[in-house]
Protein backbone atom coordinates (compact mmCIF):
# COMPACT_ATOMS: atom_id res chain seq x y z
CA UNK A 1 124.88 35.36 247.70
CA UNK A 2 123.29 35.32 250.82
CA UNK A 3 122.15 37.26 247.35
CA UNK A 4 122.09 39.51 249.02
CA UNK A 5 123.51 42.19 251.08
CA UNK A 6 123.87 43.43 248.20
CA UNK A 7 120.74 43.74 246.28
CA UNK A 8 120.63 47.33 246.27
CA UNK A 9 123.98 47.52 244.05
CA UNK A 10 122.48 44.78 242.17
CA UNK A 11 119.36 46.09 242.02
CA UNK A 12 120.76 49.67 239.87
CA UNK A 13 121.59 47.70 236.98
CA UNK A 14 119.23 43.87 237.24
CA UNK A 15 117.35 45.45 234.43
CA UNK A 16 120.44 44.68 231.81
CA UNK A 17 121.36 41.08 233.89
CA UNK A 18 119.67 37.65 232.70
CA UNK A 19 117.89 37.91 235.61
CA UNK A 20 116.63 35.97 238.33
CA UNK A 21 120.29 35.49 239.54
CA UNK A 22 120.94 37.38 242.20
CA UNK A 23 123.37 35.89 244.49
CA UNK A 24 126.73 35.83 243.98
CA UNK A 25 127.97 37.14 247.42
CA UNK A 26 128.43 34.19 249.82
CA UNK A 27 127.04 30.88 248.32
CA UNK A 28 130.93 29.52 248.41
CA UNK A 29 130.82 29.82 251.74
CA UNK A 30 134.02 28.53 253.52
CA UNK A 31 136.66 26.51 251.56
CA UNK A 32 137.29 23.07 253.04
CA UNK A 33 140.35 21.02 254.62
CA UNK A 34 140.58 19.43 251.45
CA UNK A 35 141.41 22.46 248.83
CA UNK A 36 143.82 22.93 246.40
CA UNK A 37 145.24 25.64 244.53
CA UNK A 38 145.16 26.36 241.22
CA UNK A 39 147.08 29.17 239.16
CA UNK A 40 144.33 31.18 237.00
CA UNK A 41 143.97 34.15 235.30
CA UNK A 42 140.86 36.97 235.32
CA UNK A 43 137.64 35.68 235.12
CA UNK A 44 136.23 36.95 231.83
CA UNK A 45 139.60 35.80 230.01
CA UNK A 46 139.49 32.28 231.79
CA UNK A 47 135.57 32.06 231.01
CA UNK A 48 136.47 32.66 227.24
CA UNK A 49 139.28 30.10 226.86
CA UNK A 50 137.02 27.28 228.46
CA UNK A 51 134.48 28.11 226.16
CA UNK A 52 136.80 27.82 223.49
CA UNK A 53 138.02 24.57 224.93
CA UNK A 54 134.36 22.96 225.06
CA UNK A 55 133.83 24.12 221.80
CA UNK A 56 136.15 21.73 220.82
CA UNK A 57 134.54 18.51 223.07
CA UNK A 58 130.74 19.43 222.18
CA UNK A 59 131.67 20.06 217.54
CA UNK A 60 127.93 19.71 217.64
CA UNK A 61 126.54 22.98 219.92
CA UNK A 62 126.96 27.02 219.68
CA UNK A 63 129.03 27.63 222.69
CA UNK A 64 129.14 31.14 224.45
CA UNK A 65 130.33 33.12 227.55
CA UNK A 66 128.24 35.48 229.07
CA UNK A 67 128.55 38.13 232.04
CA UNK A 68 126.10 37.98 234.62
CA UNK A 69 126.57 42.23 234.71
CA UNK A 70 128.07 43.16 231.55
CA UNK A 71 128.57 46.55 232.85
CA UNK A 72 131.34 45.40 235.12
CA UNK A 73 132.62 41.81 233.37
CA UNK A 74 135.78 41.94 235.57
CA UNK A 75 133.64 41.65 238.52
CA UNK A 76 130.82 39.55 237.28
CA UNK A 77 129.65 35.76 237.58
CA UNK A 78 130.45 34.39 233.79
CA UNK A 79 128.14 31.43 232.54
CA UNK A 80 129.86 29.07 229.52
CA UNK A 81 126.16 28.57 228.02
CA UNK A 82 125.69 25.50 225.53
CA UNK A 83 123.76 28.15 222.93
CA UNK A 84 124.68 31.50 221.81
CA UNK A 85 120.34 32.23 222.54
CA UNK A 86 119.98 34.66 225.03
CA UNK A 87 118.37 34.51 227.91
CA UNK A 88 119.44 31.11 228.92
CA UNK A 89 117.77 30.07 231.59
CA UNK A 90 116.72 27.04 230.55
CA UNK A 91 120.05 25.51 229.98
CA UNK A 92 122.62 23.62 232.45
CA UNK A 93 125.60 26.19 232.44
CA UNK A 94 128.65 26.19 233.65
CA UNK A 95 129.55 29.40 236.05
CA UNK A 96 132.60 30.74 237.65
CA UNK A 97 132.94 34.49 239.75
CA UNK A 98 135.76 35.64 241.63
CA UNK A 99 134.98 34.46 245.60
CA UNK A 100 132.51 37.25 247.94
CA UNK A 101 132.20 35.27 251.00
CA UNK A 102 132.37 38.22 253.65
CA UNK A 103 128.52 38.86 253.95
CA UNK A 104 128.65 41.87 256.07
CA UNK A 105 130.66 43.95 253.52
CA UNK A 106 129.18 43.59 250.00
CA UNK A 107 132.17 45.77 248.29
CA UNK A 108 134.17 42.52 249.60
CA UNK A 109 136.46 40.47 247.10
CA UNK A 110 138.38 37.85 246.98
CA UNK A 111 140.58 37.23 243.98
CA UNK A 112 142.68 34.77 245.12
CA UNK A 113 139.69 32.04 245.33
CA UNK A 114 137.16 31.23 242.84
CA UNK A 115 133.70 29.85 242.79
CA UNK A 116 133.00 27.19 239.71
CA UNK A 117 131.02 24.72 239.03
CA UNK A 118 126.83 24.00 237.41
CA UNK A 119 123.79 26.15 237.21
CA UNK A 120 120.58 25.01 236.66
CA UNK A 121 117.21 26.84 237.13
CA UNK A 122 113.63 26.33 237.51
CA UNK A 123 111.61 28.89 235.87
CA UNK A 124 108.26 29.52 236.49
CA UNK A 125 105.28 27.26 236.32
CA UNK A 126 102.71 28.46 234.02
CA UNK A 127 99.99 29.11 236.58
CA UNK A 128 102.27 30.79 238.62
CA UNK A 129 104.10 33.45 236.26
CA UNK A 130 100.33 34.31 235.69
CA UNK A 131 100.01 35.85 238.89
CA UNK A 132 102.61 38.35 238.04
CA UNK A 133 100.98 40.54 236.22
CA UNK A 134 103.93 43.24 235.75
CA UNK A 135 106.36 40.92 234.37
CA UNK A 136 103.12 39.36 232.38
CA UNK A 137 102.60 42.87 230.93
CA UNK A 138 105.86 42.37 228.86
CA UNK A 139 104.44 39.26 226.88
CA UNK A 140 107.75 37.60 227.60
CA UNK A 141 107.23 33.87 228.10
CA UNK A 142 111.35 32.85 228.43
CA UNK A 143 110.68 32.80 232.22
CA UNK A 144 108.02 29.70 231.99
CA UNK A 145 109.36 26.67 232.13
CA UNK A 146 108.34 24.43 229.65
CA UNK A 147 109.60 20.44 228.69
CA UNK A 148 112.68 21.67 227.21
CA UNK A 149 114.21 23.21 230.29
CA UNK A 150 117.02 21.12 231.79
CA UNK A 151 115.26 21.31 235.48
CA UNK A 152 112.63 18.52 235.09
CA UNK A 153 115.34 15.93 233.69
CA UNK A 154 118.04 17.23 236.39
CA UNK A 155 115.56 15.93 239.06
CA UNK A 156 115.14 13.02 237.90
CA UNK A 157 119.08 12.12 237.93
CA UNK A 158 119.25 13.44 241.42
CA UNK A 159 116.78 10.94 241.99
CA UNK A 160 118.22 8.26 240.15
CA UNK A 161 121.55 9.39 242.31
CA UNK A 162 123.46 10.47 238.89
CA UNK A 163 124.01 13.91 240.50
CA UNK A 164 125.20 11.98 243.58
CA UNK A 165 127.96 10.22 241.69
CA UNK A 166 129.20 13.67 239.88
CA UNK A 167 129.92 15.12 243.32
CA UNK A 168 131.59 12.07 244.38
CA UNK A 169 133.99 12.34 241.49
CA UNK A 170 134.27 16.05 241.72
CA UNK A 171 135.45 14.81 245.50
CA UNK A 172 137.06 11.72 244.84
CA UNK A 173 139.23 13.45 241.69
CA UNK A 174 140.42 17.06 243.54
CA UNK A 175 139.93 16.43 247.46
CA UNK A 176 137.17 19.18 247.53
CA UNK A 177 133.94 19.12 248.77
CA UNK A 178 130.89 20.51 246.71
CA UNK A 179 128.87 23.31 247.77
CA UNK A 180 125.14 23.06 247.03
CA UNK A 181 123.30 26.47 246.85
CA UNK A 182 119.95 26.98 246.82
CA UNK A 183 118.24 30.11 245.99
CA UNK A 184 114.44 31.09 246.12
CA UNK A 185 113.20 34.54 244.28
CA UNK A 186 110.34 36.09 242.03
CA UNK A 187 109.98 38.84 239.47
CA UNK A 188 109.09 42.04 241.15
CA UNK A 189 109.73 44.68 238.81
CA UNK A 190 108.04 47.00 236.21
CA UNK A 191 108.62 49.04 233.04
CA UNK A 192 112.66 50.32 233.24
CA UNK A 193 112.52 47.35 236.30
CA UNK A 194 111.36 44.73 234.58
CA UNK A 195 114.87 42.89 235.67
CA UNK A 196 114.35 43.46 238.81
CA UNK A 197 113.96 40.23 241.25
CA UNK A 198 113.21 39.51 245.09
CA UNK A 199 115.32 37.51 246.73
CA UNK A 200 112.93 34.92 248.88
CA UNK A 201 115.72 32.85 250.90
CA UNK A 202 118.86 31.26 250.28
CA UNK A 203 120.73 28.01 251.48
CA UNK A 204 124.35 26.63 251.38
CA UNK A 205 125.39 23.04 252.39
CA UNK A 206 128.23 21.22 251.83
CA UNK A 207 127.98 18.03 249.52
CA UNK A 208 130.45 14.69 249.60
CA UNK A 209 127.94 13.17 247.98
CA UNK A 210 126.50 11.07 250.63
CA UNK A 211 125.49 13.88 252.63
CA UNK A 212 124.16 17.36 252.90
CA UNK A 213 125.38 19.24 255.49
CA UNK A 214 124.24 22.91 255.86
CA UNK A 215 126.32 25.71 256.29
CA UNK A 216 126.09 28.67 258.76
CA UNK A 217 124.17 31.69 257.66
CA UNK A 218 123.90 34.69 259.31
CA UNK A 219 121.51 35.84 256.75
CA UNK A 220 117.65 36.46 257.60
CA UNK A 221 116.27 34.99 254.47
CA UNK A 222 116.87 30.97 254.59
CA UNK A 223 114.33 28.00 253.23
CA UNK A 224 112.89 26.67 256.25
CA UNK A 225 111.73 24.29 253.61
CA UNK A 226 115.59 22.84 253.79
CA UNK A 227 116.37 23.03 257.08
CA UNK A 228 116.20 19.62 257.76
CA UNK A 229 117.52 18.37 254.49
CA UNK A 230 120.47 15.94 255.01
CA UNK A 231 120.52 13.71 251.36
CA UNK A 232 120.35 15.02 247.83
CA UNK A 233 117.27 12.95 247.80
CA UNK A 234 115.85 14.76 250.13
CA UNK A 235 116.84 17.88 248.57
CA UNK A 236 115.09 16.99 245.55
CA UNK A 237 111.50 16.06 246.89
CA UNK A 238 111.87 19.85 248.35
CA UNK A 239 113.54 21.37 245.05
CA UNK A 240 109.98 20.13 243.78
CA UNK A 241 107.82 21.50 245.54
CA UNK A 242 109.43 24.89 245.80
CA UNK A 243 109.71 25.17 241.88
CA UNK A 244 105.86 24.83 241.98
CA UNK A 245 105.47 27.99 243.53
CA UNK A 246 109.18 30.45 242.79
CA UNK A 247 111.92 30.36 240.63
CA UNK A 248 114.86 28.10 242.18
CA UNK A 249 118.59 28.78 241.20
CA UNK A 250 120.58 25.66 242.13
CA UNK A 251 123.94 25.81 241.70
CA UNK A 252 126.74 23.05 242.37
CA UNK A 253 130.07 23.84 242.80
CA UNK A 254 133.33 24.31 244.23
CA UNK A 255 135.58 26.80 245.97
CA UNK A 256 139.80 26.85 245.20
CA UNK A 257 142.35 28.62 245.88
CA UNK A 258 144.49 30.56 243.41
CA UNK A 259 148.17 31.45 242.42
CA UNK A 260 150.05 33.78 240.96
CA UNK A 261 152.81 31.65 239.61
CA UNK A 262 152.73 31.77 236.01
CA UNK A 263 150.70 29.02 233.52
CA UNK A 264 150.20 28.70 230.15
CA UNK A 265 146.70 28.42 228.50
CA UNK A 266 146.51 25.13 228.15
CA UNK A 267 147.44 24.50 231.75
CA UNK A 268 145.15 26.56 232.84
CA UNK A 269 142.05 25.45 231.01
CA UNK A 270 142.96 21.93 232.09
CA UNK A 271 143.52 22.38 235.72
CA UNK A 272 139.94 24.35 235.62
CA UNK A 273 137.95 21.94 234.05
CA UNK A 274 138.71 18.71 236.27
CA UNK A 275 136.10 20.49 238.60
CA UNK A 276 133.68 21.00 235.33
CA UNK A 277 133.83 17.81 233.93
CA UNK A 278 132.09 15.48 236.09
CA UNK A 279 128.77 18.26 235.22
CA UNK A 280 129.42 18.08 231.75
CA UNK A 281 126.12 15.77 231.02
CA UNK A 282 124.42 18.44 232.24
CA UNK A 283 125.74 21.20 230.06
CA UNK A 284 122.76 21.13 227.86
């Protein structure tokens, strides 16, 4: 995450991602006092049997899992998308990746802790993907966001301080704290790059839902838009105005621990989702 001390491994194969994600390395951060372990299995077969499981709770919607890098799916982020249309972007998804938190060594893994929780993302205004010609070259219009994105509607419930509650519950229900991750980018690629995206800056803060407090980041790209951001209302008048001018990622979420004692399916799918569930209005 920092998204990137490792954007030139990312950058050899952004061209077959969704896209403007291009984190994933350190937007966990550090796990804290309060988390607990939980006994899970790989990634892409845990993203498949929750999506199987929320098939069942949403009858009414096409359910899919996705790799962010379906090249290497054992590695990858995995979103549980409420559609099977591709890209997504302008969906609430859930996400989970195996934990990257060392930022000075991008090969870095940690399998033993995993990163979960919502993704929602801005797109671009109208006047704005305009002035990127390249991408505009392709005639692709799924990066503009348009009244049917998710974004618009999920400010206005961190206004409203619905967002506030869910990471309440998310602490009050499991004892861990929520990790707020903002990320800033834009298109930059061409032709055979065409999925190729700059990373702008990138913040982490911690979330009880009362309070933001931001994490260390050695990192030289940050929002000094956020750096004074201490409420998710405050977070939200600046979520805003960034979106007016870059793509945002923001992505909620939690860090735990994992096991290697044994599970079954059912277990598993049901330990995972307490942390989902208090999101699940947004998974739209």
């Amino acid at each position: 995450m920092t998204r990137r001390a490792l954007s030139e491994t990312v950058d050899s194969v952004c061209s077959q991602l969704q896209g403007p994600l291009s984190f994933l390395v350190s937007m966990s951060g550090m796990i804290g006092s309060g988390q607990r372990p939980a006994k899970l299995k790989d990634v892409p077969t845990l993203a498949k049997l929750l999506r199987d499981q929320i098939k069942i709770a949403h009858p009414q919607q096409q359910i899919s899992a996705r790799p962010w890098n379906r090249f290497k799916p054992n590695q990858s982020l995995w979103w549980i998308i409420p559609s099977t249309a591709w890209p997504a972007y302008r969906h609430g998804k859930f996400f989970l990746t195996q934990d990257r938190t060392d930022l000075e060594n991008p090969s870095f893994w940690d399998p033993s802790r995993l990163f979960l929780g919502l993704h929602v993302e801005s797109g671009l205004s109208r006047d704005v993907a305009s002035v990127y010609t390249k991408w505009r070259a392709g005639n692709d219009d799924s990066l503009v966001r348009s009244s049917d994105w998710l974004w618009g509607s999920f400010l206005t419930d961190l206004e409203e301080g619905a967002v506030a509650e869910a990471a309440r519950m998310v602490h009050r229900t499991t004892g861990v704290t929520v990790s707020v991750v903002v990320e800033t980018s834009y298109p930059s690629g061409d032709g055979s790059d065409r999925g190729k995206w700059e990373l702008l800056g990138h913040m982490n803060f911690n979330c009880d839902g009362y309070r933001l407090s931001p994490k260390p980041c050695t990192q030289p790209k940050y929002i000094p838009e956020l750096k004074d951001v201490r409420s998710l209302d405050e977070l939200r008048e600046k979520l805003l105005n960034l979106a007016r001018f870059r793509w945002v990622d923001l992505f909620l979420g939690v860090v735990i621990v994992t096991e290697s004692a044994k599970m079954t399916e059912e277990q598993v799918v049901a330990e995972v989702w307490e942390y989902l569930a208090p999101w699940d209005k947004w998974f739209v």
